[in-house]
C-alpha atoms as a PDB file:
ATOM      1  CA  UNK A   1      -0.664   4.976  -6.486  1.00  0.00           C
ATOM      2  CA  UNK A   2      -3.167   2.362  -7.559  1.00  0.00           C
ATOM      3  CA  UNK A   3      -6.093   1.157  -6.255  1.00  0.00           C
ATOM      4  CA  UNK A   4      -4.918  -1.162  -3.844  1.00  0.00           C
ATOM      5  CA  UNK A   5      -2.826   1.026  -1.886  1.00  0.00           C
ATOM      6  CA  UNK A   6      -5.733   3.413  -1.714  1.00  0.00           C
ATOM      7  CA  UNK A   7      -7.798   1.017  -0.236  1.00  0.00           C
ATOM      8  CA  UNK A   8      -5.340  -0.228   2.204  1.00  0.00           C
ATOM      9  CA  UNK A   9      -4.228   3.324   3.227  1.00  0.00           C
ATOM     10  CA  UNK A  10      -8.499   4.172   3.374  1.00  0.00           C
ATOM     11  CA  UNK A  11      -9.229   1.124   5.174  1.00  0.00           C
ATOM     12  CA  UNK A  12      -6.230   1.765   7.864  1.00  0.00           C
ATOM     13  CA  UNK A  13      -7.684   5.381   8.708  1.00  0.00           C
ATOM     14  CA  UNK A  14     -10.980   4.272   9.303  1.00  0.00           C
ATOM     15  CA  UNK A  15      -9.605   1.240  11.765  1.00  0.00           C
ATOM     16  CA  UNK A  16      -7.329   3.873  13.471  1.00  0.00           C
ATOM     17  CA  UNK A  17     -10.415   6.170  13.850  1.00  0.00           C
ATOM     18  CA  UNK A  18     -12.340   3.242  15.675  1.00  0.00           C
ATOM     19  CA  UNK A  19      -9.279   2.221  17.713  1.00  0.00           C
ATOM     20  CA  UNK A  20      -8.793   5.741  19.154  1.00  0.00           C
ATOM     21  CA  UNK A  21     -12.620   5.444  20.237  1.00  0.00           C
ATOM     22  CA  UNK A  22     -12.128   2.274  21.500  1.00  0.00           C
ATOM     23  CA  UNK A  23      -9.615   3.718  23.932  1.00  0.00           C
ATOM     24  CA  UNK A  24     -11.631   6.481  24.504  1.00  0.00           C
ATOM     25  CA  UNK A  25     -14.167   4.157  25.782  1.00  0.00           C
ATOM     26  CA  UNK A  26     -11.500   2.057  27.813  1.00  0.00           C
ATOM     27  CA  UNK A  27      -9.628   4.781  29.069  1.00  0.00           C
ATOM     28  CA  UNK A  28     -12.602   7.529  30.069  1.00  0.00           C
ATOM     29  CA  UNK A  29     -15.625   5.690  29.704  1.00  0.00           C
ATOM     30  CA  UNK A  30     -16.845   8.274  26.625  1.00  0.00           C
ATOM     31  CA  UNK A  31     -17.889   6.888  23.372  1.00  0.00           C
ATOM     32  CA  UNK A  32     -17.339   9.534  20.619  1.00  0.00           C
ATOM     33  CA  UNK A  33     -19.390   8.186  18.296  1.00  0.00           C
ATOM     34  CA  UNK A  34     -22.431   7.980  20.881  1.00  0.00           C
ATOM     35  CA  UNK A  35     -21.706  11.307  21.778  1.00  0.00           C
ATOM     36  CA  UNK A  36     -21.583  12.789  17.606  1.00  0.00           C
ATOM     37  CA  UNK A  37     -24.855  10.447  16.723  1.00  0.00           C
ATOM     38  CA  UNK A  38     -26.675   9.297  20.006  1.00  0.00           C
ATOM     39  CA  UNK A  39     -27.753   5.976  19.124  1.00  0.00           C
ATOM     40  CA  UNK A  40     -29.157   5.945  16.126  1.00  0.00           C
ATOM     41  CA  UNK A  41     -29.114   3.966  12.963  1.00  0.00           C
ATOM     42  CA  UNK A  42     -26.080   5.736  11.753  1.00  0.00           C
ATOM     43  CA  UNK A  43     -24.038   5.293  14.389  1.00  0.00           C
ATOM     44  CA  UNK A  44     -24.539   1.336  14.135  1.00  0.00           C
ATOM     45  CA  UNK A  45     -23.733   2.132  10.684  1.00  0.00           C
ATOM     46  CA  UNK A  46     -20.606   3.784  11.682  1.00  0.00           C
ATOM     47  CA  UNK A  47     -19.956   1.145  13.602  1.00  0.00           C
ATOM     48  CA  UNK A  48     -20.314  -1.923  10.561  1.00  0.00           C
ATOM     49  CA  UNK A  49     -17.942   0.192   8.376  1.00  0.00           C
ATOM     50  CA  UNK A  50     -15.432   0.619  10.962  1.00  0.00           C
ATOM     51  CA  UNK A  51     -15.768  -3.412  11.316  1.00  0.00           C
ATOM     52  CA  UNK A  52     -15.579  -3.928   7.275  1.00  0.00           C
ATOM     53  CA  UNK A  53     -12.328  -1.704   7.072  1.00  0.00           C
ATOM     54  CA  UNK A  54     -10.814  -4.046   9.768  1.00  0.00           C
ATOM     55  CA  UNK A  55     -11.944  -7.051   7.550  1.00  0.00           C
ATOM     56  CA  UNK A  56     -10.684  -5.296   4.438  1.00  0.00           C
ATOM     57  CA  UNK A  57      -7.553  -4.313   6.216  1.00  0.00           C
ATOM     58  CA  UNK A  58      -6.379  -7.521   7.408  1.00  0.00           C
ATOM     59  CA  UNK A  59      -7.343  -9.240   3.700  1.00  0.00           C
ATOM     60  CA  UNK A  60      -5.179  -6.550   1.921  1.00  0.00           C
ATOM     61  CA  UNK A  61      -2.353  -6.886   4.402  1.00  0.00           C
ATOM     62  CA  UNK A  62      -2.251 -10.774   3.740  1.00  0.00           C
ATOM     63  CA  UNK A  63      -2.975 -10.364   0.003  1.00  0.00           C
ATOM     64  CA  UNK A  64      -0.128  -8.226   0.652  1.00  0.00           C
ATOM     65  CA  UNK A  65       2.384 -10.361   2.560  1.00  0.00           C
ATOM     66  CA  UNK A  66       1.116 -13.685   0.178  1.00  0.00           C
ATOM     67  CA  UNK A  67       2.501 -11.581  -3.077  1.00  0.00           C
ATOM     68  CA  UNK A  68       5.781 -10.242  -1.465  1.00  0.00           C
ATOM     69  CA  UNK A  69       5.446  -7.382  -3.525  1.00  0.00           C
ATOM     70  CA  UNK A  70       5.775  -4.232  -2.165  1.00  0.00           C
ATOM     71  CA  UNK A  71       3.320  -0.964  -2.640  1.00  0.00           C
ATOM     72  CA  UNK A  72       5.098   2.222  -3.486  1.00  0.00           C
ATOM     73  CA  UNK A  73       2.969   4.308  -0.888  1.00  0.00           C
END
């Protein structure tokens, strides 16, 4: 695997993670990482990676459509 793979395949866990609390929010009003963290610096933190890894996804899956080259992942 190289390092692009890695980083798309990183960067998609952490967006799934933030999209299943997202629908925890939607669904039942609870926001897991309010509940872990309180609100705190680190949550907010949590909450700006979770945003970059959506950037970062979104750039790697265009990088990756733009090449037409296809990961072996």
């Amino acid at each position: 695997m190289n390092f692009l793979c890695i980083s798309k395949w990183l960067t998609y866990c952490v967006v799934l993670i933030g999209a299943l609390n997202w629908g925890l929010v939607g669904a039942f009003d609870f926001n897991l990482v309010s509940f872990l963290f309180g609100q705190t610096v680190f949550s907010r933190i949590i909450y700006l990676i979770v945003g970059l890894c959506a950037i970062g996804y979104l750039i790697l899956s265009i990088k990756d459509r733009l090449d037409c080259s296809h990961y072996e992942c």
